[in-house]
Every structure is written in C-alpha cells, then in structure tokens.
C-alpha atoms as a PDB file:
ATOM      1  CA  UNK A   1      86.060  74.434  90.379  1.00  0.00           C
ATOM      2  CA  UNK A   2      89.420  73.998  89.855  1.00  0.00           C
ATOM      3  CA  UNK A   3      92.127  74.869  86.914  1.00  0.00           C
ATOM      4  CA  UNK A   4      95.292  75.014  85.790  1.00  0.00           C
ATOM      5  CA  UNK A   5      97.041  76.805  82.854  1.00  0.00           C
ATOM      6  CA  UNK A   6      99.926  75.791  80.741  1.00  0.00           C
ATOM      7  CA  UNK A   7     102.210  78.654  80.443  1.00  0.00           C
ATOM      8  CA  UNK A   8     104.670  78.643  77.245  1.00  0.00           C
ATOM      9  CA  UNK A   9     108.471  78.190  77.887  1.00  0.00           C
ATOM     10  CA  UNK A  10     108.730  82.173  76.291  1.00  0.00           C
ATOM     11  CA  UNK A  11     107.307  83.321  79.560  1.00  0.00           C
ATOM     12  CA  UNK A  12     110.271  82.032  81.862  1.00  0.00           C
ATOM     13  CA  UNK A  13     111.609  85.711  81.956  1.00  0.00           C
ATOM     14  CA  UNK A  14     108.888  86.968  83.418  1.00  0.00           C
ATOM     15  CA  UNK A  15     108.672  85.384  86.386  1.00  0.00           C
ATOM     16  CA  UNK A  16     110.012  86.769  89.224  1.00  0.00           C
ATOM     17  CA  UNK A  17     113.082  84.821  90.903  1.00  0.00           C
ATOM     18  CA  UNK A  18     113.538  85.549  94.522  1.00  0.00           C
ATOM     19  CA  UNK A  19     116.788  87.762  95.810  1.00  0.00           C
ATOM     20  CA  UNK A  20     118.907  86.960  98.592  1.00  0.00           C
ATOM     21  CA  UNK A  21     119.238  88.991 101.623  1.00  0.00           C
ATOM     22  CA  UNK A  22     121.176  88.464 104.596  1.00  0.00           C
ATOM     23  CA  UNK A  23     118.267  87.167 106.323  1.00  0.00           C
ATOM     24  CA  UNK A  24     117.686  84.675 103.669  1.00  0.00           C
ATOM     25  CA  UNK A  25     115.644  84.388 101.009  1.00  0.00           C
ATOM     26  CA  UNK A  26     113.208  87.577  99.984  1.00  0.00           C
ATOM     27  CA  UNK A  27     111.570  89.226  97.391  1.00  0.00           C
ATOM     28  CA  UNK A  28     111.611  92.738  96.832  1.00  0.00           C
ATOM     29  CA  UNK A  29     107.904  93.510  96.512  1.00  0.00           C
ATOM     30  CA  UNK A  30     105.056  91.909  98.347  1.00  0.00           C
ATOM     31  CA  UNK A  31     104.141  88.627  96.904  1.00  0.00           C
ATOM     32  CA  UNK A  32     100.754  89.754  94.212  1.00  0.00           C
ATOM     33  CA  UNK A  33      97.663  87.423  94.412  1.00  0.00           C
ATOM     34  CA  UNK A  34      95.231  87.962  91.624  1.00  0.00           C
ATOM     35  CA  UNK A  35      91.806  85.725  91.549  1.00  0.00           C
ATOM     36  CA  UNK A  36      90.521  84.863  88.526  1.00  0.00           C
ATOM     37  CA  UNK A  37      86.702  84.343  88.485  1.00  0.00           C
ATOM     38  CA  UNK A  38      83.496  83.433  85.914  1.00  0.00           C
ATOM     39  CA  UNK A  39      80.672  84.623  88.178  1.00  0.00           C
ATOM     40  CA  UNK A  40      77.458  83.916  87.603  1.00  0.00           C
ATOM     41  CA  UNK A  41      74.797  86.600  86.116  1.00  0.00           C
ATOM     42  CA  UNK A  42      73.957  89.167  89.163  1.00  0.00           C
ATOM     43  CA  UNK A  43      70.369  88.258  89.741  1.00  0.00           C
ATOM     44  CA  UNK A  44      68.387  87.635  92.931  1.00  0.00           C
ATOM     45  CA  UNK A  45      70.486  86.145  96.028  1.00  0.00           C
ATOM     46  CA  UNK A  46      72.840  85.227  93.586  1.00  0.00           C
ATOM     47  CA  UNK A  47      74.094  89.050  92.759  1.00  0.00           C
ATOM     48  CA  UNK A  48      74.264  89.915  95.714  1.00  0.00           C
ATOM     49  CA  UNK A  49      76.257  86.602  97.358  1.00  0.00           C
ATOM     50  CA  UNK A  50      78.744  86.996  94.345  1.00  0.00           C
ATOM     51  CA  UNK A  51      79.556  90.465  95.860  1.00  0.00           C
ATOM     52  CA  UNK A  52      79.983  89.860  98.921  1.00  0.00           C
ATOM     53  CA  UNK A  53      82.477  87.396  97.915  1.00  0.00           C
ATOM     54  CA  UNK A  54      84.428  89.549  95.877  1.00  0.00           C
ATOM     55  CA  UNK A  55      84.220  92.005  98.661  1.00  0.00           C
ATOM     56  CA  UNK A  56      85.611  89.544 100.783  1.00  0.00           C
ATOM     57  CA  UNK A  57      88.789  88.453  98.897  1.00  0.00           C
ATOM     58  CA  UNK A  58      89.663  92.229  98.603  1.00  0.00           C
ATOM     59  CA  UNK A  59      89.407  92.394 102.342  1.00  0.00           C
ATOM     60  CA  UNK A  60      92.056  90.109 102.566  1.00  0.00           C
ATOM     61  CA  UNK A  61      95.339  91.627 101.470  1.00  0.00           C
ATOM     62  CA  UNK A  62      95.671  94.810  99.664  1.00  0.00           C
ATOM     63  CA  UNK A  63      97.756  93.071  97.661  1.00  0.00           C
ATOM     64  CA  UNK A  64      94.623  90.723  95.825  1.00  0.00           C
ATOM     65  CA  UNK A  65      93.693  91.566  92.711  1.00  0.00           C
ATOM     66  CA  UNK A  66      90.179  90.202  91.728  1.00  0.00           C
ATOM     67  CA  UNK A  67      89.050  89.608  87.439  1.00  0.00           C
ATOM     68  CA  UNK A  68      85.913  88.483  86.883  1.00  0.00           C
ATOM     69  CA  UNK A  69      85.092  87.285  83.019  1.00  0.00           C
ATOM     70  CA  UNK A  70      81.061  88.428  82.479  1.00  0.00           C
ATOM     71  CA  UNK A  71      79.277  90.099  79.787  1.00  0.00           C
ATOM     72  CA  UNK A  72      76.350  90.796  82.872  1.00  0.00           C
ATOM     73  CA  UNK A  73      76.407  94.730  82.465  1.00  0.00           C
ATOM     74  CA  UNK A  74      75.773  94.941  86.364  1.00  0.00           C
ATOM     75  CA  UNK A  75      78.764  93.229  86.851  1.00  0.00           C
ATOM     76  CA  UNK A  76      80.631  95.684  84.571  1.00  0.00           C
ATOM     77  CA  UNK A  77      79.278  98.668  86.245  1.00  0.00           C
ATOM     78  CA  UNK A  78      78.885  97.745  89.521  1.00  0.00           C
ATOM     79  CA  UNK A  79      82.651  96.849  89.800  1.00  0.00           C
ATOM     80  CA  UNK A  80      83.603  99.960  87.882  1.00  0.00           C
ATOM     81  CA  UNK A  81      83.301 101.220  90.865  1.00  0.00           C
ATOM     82  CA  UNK A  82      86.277  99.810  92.878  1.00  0.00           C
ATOM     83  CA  UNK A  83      89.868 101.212  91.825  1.00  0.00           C
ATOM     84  CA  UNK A  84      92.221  98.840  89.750  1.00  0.00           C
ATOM     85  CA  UNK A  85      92.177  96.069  92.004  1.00  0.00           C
ATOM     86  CA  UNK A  86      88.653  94.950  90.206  1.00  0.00           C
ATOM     87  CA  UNK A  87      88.724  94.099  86.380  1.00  0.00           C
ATOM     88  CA  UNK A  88      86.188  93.005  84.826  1.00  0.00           C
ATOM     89  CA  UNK A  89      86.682  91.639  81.327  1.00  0.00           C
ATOM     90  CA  UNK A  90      83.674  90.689  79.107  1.00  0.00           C
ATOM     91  CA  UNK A  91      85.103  90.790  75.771  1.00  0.00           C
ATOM     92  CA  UNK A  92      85.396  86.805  76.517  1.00  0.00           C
ATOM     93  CA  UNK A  93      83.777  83.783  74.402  1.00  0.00           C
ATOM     94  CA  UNK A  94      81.868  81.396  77.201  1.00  0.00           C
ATOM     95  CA  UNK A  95      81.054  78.676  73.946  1.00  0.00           C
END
C-alpha cells in the first residue's frame, strides 16, 4: 500500500530546516520516523503477525514512532502497553 499526503502551504514553518555545522550540514536532533498504519482486526495468525511487525519497526531505531488507526479493542489495549512510541487512534471513520 502506498500513500501520500498533501500538506497545506500554512505548515511550511513547521518543518524543520537543517543547521550548518562546521562539518557540514546537520540537524540538531536525531532525524524522527513515525509509521503510520491501518492494521487489520487482531484475530487468528493475523493478530499475532501484525504484532510482531509492529514489534519489529520499534526494534529498529528508538527514534520510530509507530500509529496504528483501529477501533479492534485488542489493538487498543494490547498496545497500551508500550510507552509513547505506540499510539493507537480509533476515533477514525474507515467509510
């Protein structure tokens, strides 16, 4: 699956712009990677493949954030358990 969001000129400020150092070109933070994701309902195989994937990206870099868009209420209390890198959001209209 793959998407792509218009973002409104207003949010131009928001964006970070990169500083220059006397190496070159840096940032002052860590560059932030946050995954956005529609999983499936965790049933079967299925639940717990969906995990392990989510697992997975937060194995990567402590600096991945994972939301995940599901009205499943395993999904909301299952990943209540992880600290703030996990959001799960299911206030979200799937029509």
């Amino acid at each position: 699956m793959y998407a792509t969001q218009y973002f409104d000129p207003s949010f131009k400020d928001q964006i970070m712009r990169p500083k220059l150092s006397q190496r070159g070109v840096g940032v002052s933070e860590a560059p932030r990677i946050i995954i956005f994701s529609a999983p499936r309902p965790f049933t079967s195989s299925v639940g717990a493949r969906q995990s392990l994937v989510v697992r997975s990206w937060l194995a990567l870099s402590p600096q991945i954030a994972v939301v995940l868009f599901s009205k499943d209420p395993f999904v909301v209390s299952f990943f209540g358990e992880f600290d703030l890198r996990v959001l799960v959001e299911p206030n979200i209209d799937f029509t």
